[in-house]
C-alpha atoms as a PDB file:
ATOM      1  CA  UNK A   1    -106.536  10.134  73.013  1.00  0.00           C
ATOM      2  CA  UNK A   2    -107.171   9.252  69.214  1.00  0.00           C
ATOM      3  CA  UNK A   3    -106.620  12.326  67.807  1.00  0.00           C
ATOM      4  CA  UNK A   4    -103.562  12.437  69.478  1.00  0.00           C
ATOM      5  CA  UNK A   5    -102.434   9.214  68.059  1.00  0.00           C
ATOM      6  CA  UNK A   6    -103.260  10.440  64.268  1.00  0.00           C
ATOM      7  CA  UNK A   7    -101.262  13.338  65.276  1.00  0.00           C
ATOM      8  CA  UNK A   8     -98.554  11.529  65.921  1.00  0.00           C
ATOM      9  CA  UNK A   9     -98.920   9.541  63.022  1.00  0.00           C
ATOM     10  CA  UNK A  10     -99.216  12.783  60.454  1.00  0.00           C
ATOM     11  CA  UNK A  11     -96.442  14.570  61.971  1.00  0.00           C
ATOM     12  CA  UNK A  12     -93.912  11.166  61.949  1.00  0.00           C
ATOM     13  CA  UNK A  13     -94.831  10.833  58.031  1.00  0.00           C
ATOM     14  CA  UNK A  14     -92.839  13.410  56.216  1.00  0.00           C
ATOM     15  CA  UNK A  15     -89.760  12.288  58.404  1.00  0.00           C
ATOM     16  CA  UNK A  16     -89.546   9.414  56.329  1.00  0.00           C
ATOM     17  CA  UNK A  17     -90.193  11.520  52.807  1.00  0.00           C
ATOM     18  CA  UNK A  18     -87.852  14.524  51.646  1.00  0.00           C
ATOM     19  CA  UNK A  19     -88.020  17.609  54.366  1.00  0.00           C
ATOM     20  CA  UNK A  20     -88.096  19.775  51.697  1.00  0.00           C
ATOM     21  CA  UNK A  21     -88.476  22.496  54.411  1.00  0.00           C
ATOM     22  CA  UNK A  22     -85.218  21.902  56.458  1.00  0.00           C
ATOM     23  CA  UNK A  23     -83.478  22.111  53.263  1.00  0.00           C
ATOM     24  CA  UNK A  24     -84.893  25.632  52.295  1.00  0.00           C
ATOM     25  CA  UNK A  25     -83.835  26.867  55.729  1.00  0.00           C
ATOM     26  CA  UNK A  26     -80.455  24.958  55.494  1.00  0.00           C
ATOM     27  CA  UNK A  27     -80.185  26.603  52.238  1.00  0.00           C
ATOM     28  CA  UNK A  28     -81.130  30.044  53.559  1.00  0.00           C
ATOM     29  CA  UNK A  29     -78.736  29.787  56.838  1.00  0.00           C
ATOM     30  CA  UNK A  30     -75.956  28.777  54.821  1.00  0.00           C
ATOM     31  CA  UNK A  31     -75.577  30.455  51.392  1.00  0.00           C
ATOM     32  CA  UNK A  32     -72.225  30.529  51.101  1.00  0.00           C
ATOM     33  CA  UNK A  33     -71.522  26.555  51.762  1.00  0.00           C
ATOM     34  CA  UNK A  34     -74.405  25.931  49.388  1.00  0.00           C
ATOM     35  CA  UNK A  35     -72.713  28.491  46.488  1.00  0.00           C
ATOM     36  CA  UNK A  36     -69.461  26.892  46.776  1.00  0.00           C
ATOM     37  CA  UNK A  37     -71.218  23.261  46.435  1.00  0.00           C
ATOM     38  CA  UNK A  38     -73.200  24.205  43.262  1.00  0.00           C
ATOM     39  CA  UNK A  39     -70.172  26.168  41.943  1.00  0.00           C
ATOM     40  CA  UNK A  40     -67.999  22.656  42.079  1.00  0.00           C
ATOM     41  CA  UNK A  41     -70.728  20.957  40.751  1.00  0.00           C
ATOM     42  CA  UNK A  42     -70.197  23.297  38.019  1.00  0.00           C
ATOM     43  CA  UNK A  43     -66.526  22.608  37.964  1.00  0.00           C
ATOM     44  CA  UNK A  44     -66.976  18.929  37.424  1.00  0.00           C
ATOM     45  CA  UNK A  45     -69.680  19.613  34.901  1.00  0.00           C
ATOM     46  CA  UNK A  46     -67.195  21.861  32.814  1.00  0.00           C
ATOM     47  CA  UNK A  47     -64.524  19.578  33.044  1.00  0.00           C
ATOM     48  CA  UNK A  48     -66.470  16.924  31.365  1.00  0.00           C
ATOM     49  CA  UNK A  49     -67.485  19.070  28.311  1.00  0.00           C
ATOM     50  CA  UNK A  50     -63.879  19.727  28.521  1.00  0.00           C
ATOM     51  CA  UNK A  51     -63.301  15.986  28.207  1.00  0.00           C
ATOM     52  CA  UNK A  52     -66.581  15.257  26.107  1.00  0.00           C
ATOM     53  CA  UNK A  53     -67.375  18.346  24.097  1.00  0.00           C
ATOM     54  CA  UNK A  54     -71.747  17.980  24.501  1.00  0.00           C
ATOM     55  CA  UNK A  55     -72.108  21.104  25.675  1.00  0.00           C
ATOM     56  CA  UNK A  56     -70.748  23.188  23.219  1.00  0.00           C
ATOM     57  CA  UNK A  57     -67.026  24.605  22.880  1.00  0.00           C
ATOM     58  CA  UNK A  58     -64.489  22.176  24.656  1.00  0.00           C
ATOM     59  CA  UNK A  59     -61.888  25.152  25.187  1.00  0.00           C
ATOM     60  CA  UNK A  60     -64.447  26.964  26.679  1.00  0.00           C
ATOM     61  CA  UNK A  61     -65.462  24.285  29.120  1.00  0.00           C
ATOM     62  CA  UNK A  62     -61.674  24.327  29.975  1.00  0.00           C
ATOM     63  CA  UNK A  63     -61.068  27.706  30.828  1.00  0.00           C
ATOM     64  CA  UNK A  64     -65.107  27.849  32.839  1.00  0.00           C
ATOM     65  CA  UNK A  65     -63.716  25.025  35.359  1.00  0.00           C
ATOM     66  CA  UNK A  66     -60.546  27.060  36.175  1.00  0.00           C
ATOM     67  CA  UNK A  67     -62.603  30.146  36.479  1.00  0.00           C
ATOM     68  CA  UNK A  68     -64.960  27.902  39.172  1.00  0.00           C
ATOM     69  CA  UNK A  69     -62.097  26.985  40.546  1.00  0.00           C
ATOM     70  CA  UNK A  70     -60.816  30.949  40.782  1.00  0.00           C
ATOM     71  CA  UNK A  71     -64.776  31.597  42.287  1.00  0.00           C
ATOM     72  CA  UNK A  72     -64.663  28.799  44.921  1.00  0.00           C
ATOM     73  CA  UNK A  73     -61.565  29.542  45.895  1.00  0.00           C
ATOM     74  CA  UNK A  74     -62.118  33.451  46.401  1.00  0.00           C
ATOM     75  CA  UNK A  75     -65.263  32.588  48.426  1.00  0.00           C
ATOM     76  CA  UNK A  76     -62.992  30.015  50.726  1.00  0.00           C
ATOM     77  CA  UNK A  77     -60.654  32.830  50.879  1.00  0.00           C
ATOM     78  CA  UNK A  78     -63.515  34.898  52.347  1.00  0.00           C
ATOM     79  CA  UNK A  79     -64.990  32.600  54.592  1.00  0.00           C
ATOM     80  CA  UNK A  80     -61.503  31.760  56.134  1.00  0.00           C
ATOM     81  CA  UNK A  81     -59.951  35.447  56.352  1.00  0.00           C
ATOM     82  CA  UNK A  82     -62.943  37.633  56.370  1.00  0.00           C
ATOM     83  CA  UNK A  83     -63.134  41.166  54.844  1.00  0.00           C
ATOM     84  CA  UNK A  84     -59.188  42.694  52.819  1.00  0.00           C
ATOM     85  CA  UNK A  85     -57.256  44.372  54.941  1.00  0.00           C
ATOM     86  CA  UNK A  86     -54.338  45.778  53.538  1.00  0.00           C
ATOM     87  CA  UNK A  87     -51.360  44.861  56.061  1.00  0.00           C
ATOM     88  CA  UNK A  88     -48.296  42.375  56.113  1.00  0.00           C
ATOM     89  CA  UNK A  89     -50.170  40.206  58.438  1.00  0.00           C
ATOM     90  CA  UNK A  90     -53.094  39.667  56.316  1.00  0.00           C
ATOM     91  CA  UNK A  91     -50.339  38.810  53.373  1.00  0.00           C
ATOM     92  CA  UNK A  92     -48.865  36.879  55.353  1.00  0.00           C
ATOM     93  CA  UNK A  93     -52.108  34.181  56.580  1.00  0.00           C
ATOM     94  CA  UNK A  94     -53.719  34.900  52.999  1.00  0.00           C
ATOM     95  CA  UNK A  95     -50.185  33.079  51.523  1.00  0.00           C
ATOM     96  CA  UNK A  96     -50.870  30.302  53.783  1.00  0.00           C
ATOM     97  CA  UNK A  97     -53.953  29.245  53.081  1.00  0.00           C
ATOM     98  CA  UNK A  98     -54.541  26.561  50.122  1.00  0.00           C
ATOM     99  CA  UNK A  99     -57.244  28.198  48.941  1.00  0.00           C
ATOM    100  CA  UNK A 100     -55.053  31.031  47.623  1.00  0.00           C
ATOM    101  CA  UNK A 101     -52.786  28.553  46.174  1.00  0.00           C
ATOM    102  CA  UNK A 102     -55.352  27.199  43.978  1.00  0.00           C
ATOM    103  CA  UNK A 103     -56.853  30.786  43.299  1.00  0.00           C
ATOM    104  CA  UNK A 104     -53.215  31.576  41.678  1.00  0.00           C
ATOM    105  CA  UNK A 105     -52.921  28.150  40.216  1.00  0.00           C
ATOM    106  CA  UNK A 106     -56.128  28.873  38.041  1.00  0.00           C
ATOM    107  CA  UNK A 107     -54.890  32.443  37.417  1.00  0.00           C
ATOM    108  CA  UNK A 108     -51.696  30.748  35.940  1.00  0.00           C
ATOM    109  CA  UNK A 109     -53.727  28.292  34.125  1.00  0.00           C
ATOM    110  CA  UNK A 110     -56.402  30.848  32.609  1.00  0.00           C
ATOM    111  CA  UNK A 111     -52.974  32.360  30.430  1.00  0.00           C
ATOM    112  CA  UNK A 112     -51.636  29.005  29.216  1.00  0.00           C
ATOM    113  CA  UNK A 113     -53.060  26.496  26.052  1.00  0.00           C
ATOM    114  CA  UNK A 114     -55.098  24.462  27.242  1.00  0.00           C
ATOM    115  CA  UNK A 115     -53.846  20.995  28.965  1.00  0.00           C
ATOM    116  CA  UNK A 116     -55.911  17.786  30.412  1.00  0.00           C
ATOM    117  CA  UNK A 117     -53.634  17.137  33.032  1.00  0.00           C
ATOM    118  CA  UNK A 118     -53.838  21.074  34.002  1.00  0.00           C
ATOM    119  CA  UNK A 119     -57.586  19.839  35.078  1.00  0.00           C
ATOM    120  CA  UNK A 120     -57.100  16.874  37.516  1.00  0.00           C
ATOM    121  CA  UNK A 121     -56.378  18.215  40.431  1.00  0.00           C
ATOM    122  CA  UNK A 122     -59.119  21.123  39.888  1.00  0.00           C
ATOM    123  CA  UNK A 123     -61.679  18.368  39.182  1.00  0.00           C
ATOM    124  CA  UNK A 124     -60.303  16.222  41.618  1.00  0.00           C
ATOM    125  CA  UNK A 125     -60.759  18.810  45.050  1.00  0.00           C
ATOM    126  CA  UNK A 126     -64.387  19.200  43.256  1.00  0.00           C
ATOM    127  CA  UNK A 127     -65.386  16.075  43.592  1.00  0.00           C
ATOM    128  CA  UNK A 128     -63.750  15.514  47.148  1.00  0.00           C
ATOM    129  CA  UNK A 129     -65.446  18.402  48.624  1.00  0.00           C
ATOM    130  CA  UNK A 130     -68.486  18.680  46.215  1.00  0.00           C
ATOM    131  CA  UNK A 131     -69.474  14.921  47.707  1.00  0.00           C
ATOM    132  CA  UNK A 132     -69.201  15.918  51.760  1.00  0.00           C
ATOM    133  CA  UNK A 133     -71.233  18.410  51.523  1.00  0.00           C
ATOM    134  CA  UNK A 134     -73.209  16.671  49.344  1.00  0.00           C
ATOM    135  CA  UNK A 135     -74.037  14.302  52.445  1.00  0.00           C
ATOM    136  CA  UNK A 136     -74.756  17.270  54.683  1.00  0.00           C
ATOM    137  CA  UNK A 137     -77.356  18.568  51.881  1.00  0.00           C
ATOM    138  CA  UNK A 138     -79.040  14.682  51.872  1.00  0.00           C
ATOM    139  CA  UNK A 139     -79.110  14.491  55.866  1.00  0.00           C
ATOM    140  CA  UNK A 140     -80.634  17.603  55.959  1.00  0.00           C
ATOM    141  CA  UNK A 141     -83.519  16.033  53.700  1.00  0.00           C
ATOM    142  CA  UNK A 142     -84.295  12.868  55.373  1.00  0.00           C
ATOM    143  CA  UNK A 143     -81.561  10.283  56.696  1.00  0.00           C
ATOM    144  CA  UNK A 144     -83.058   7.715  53.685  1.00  0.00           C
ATOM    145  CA  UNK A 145     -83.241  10.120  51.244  1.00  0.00           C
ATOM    146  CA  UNK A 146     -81.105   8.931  47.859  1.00  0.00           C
ATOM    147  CA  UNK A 147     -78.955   6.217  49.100  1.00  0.00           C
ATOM    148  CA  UNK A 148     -77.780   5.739  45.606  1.00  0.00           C
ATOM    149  CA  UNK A 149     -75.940   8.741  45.872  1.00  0.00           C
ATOM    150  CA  UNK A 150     -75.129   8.321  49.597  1.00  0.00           C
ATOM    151  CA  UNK A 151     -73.494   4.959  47.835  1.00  0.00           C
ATOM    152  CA  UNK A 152     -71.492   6.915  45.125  1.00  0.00           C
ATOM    153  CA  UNK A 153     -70.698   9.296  48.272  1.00  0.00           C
ATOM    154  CA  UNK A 154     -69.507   7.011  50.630  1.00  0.00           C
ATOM    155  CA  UNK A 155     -67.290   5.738  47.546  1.00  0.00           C
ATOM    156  CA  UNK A 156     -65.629   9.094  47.164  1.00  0.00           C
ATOM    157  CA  UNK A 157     -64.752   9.467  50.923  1.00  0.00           C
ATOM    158  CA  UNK A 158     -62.796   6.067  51.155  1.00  0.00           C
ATOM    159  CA  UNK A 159     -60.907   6.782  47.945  1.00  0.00           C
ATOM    160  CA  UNK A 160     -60.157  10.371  50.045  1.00  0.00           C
ATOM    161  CA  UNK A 161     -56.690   9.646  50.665  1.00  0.00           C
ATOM    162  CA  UNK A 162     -55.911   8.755  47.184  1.00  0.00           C
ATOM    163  CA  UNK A 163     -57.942  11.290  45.555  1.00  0.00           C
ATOM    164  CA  UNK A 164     -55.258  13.764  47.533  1.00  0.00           C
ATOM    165  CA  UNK A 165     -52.346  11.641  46.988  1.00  0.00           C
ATOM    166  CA  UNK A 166     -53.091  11.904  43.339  1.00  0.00           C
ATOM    167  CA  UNK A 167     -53.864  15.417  43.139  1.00  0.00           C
ATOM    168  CA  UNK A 168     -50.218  15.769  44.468  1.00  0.00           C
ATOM    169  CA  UNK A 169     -48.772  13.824  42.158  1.00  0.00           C
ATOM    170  CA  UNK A 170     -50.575  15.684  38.977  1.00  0.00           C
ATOM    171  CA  UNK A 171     -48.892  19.244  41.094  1.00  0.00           C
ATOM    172  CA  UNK A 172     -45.513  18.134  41.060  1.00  0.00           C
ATOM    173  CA  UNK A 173     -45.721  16.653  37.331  1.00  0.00           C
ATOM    174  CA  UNK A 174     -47.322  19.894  36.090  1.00  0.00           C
ATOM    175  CA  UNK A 175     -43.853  21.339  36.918  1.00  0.00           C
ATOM    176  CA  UNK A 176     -41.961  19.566  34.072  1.00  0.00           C
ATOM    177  CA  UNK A 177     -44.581  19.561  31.796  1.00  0.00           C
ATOM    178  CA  UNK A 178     -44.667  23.892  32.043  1.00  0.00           C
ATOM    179  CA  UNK A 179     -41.141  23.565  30.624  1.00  0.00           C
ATOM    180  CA  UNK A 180     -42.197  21.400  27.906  1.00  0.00           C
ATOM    181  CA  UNK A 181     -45.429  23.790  27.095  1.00  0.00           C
ATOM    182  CA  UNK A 182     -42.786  26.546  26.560  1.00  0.00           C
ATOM    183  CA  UNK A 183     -40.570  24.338  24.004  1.00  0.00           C
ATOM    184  CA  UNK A 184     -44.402  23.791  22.272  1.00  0.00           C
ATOM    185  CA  UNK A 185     -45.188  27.519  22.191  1.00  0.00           C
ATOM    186  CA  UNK A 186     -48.435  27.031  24.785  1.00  0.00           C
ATOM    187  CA  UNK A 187     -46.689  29.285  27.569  1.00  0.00           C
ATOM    188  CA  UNK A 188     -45.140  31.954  28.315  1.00  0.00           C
ATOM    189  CA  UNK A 189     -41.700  32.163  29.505  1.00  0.00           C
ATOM    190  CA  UNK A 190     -42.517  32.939  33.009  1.00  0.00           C
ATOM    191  CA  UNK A 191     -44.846  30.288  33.865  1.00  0.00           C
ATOM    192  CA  UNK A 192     -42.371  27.791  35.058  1.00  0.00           C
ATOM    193  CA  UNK A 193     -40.966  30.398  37.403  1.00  0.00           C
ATOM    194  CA  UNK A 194     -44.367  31.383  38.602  1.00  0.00           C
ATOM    195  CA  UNK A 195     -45.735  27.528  38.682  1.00  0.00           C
ATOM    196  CA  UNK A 196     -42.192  26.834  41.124  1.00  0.00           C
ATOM    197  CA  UNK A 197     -43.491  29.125  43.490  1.00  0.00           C
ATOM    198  CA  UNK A 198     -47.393  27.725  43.854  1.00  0.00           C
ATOM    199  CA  UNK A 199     -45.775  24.477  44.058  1.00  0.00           C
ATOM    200  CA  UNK A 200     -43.714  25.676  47.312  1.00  0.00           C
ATOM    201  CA  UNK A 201     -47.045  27.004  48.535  1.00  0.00           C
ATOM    202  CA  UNK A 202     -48.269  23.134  48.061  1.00  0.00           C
ATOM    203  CA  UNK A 203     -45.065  22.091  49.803  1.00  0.00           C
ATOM    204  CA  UNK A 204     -44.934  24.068  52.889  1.00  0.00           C
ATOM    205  CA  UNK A 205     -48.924  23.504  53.190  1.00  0.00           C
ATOM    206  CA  UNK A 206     -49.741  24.019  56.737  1.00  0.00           C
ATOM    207  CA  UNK A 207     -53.348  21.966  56.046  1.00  0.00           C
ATOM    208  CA  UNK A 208     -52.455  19.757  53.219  1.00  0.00           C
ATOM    209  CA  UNK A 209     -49.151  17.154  53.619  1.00  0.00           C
ATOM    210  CA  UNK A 210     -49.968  15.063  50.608  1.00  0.00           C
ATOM    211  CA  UNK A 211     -47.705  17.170  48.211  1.00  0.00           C
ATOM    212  CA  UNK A 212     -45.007  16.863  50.734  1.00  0.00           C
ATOM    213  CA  UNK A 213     -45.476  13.471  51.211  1.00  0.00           C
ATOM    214  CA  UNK A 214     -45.292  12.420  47.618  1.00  0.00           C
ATOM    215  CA  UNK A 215     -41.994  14.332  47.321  1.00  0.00           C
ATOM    216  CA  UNK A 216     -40.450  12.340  49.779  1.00  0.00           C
ATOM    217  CA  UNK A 217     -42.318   9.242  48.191  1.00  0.00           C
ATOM    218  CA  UNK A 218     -41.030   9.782  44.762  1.00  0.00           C
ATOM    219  CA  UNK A 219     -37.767  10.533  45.927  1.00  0.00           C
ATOM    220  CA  UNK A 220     -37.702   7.466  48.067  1.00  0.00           C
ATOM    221  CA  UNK A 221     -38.824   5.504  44.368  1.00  0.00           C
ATOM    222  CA  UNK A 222     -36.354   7.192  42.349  1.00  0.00           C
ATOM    223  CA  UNK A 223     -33.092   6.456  44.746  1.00  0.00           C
ATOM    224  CA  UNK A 224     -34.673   2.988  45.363  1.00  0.00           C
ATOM    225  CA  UNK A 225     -34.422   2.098  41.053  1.00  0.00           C
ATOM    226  CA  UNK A 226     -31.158   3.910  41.162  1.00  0.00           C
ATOM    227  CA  UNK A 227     -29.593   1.295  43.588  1.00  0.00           C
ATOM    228  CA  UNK A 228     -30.979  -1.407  41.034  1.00  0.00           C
ATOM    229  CA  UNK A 229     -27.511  -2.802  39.381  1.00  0.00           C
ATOM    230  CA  UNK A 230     -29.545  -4.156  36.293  1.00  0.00           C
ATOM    231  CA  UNK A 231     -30.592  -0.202  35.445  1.00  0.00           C
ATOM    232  CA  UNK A 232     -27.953   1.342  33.181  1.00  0.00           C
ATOM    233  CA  UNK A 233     -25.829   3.940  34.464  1.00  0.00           C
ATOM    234  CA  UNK A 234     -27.325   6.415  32.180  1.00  0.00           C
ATOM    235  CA  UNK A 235     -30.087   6.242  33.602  1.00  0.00           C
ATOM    236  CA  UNK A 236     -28.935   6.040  37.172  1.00  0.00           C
ATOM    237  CA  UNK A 237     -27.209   9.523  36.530  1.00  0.00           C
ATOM    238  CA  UNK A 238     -30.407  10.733  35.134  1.00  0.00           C
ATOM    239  CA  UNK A 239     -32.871   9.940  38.151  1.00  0.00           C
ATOM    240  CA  UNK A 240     -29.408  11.440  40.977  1.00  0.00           C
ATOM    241  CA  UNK A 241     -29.711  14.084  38.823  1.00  0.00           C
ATOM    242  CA  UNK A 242     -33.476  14.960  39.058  1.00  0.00           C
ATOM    243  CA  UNK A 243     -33.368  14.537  43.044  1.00  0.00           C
ATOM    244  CA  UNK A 244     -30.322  16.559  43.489  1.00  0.00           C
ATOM    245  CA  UNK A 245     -31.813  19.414  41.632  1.00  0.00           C
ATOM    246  CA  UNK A 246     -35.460  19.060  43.432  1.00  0.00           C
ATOM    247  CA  UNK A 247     -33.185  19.398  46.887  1.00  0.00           C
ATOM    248  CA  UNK A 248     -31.676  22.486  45.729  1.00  0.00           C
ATOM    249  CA  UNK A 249     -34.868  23.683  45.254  1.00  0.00           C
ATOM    250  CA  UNK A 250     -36.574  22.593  48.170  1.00  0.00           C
ATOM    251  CA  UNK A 251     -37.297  25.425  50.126  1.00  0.00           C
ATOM    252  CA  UNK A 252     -35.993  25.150  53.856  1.00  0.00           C
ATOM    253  CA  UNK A 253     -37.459  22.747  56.403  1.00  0.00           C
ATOM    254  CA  UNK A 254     -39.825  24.805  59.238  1.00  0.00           C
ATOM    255  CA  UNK A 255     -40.642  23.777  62.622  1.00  0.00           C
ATOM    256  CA  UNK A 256     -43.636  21.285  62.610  1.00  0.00           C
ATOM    257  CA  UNK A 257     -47.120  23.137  63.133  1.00  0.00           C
ATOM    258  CA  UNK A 258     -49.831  21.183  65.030  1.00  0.00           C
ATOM    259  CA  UNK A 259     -52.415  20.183  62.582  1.00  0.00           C
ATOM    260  CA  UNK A 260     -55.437  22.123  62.305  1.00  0.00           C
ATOM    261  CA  UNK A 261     -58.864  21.654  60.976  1.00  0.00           C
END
């Protein structure tokens, strides 16, 4: 029976160290999930040299964390709808899916100056998705292993719903700030137009209601300072003015979908 009992014992030890092992095989089973990880890994680290030029050219940095962006969302793209197929239905689910949003946002991005604000939401879904898996990678290793970045992780997740909120907000003010690029000389004169249509894409997000949402909150703001009788009439007209255009260009409301994971 004692050799059983140091059996035990030997075979219970590395359960409390890294499983190195499970993490190769984890890593083997699941290339794709592990690519996209390391690639937004990649797109946080380029954002910072963006932000903090140490690792070289900052411009460079910039247009390397759209490109991630353009890679991770390609390989979403192909995990979701599987192999091309050249027919109006595949158009019509590839449209759908936010992953292709954000694969034309960065290709609209890759052809315009370069702007900080252009960044956030890239960096932003990085970080948010970057972090799960993140904890999948550390439970596969041990359920002790690095709790100082199951701390920063755990973080991450309860700021989730204003990470997204946020990320919203940064797509709807991109839309003025195109307009202004143009007036500047760092875009083209098509970009607006082509920026109006990702941004109905973010609005009539079957997976995603924050950009929705913050419409309707922003609106809400906007009529709510309006009714203010200390704000000057000027500037009353002004903010009736911005939600009766946004309206117009609303694009029509659809039946409600149920939600899907």
């Amino acid at each position: 029976m004692e050799p059983q009992s140091e059996n035990t014992t030997s075979n219970s030890t590395p359960n409390r160290g890294l499983n190195i092992t499970a993490l190769k095989e984890h890593v083997i089973s699941h290339k794709i999930d592990v690519a996209l990880w390391a690639i937004r890994i990649l797109t946080f680290l380029f954002t910072i040299g963006y932000l903090f030029p140490i690792f070289g050219n900052a411009n460079s940095c910039y247009y390397k964390a759209l490109l991630a962006n353009a890679a991770t969302s390609a390989l979403r793209l192909h995990q979701r709808l599987g192999m091309v197929r050249f027919n109006t239905e595949f158009l019509r689910e590839l449209f759908k899916e936010d992953s292709c949003h954000y694969l034309f946002y960065s290709l609209i991005y890759l052809y315009v100056a370069p702007v900080t604000l252009v960044l956030v939401p890239v960096v932003l879904f990085a970080i948010l998705h970057a972090a799960s898996y993140s904890l999948t990678l550390l439970d596969t290793m041990g359920q002790n292993s690095w709790w100082g970045a199951r701390l920063l992780i755990s973080i991450v997740e309860f700021q989730s719903r204003n990470i997204l909120r946020l990320a919203a907000f940064t797509e709807i003010m991109l839309m003025p700030l195109t307009v202004i690029l143009i007036l500047m000389g760092k875009a083209g004169l098509l970009t607006p137009f082509i920026y109006y249509h990702f941004l109905v894409q973010r609005y009539t997000s079957r997976r995603n209601p924050y950009t929705k949402n913050m419409f309707h909150e922003l609106r809400v703001w906007m009529d709510t300072v309006a009714a203010k009788p200390s704000v000057p009439g000027i500037v009353k007209n002004f903010l009736k003015r911005i939600v009766d255009i946004t309206c117009r260009l609303a694009p029509p409301m659809q039946a409600p979908q149920p939600h899907q994971q």
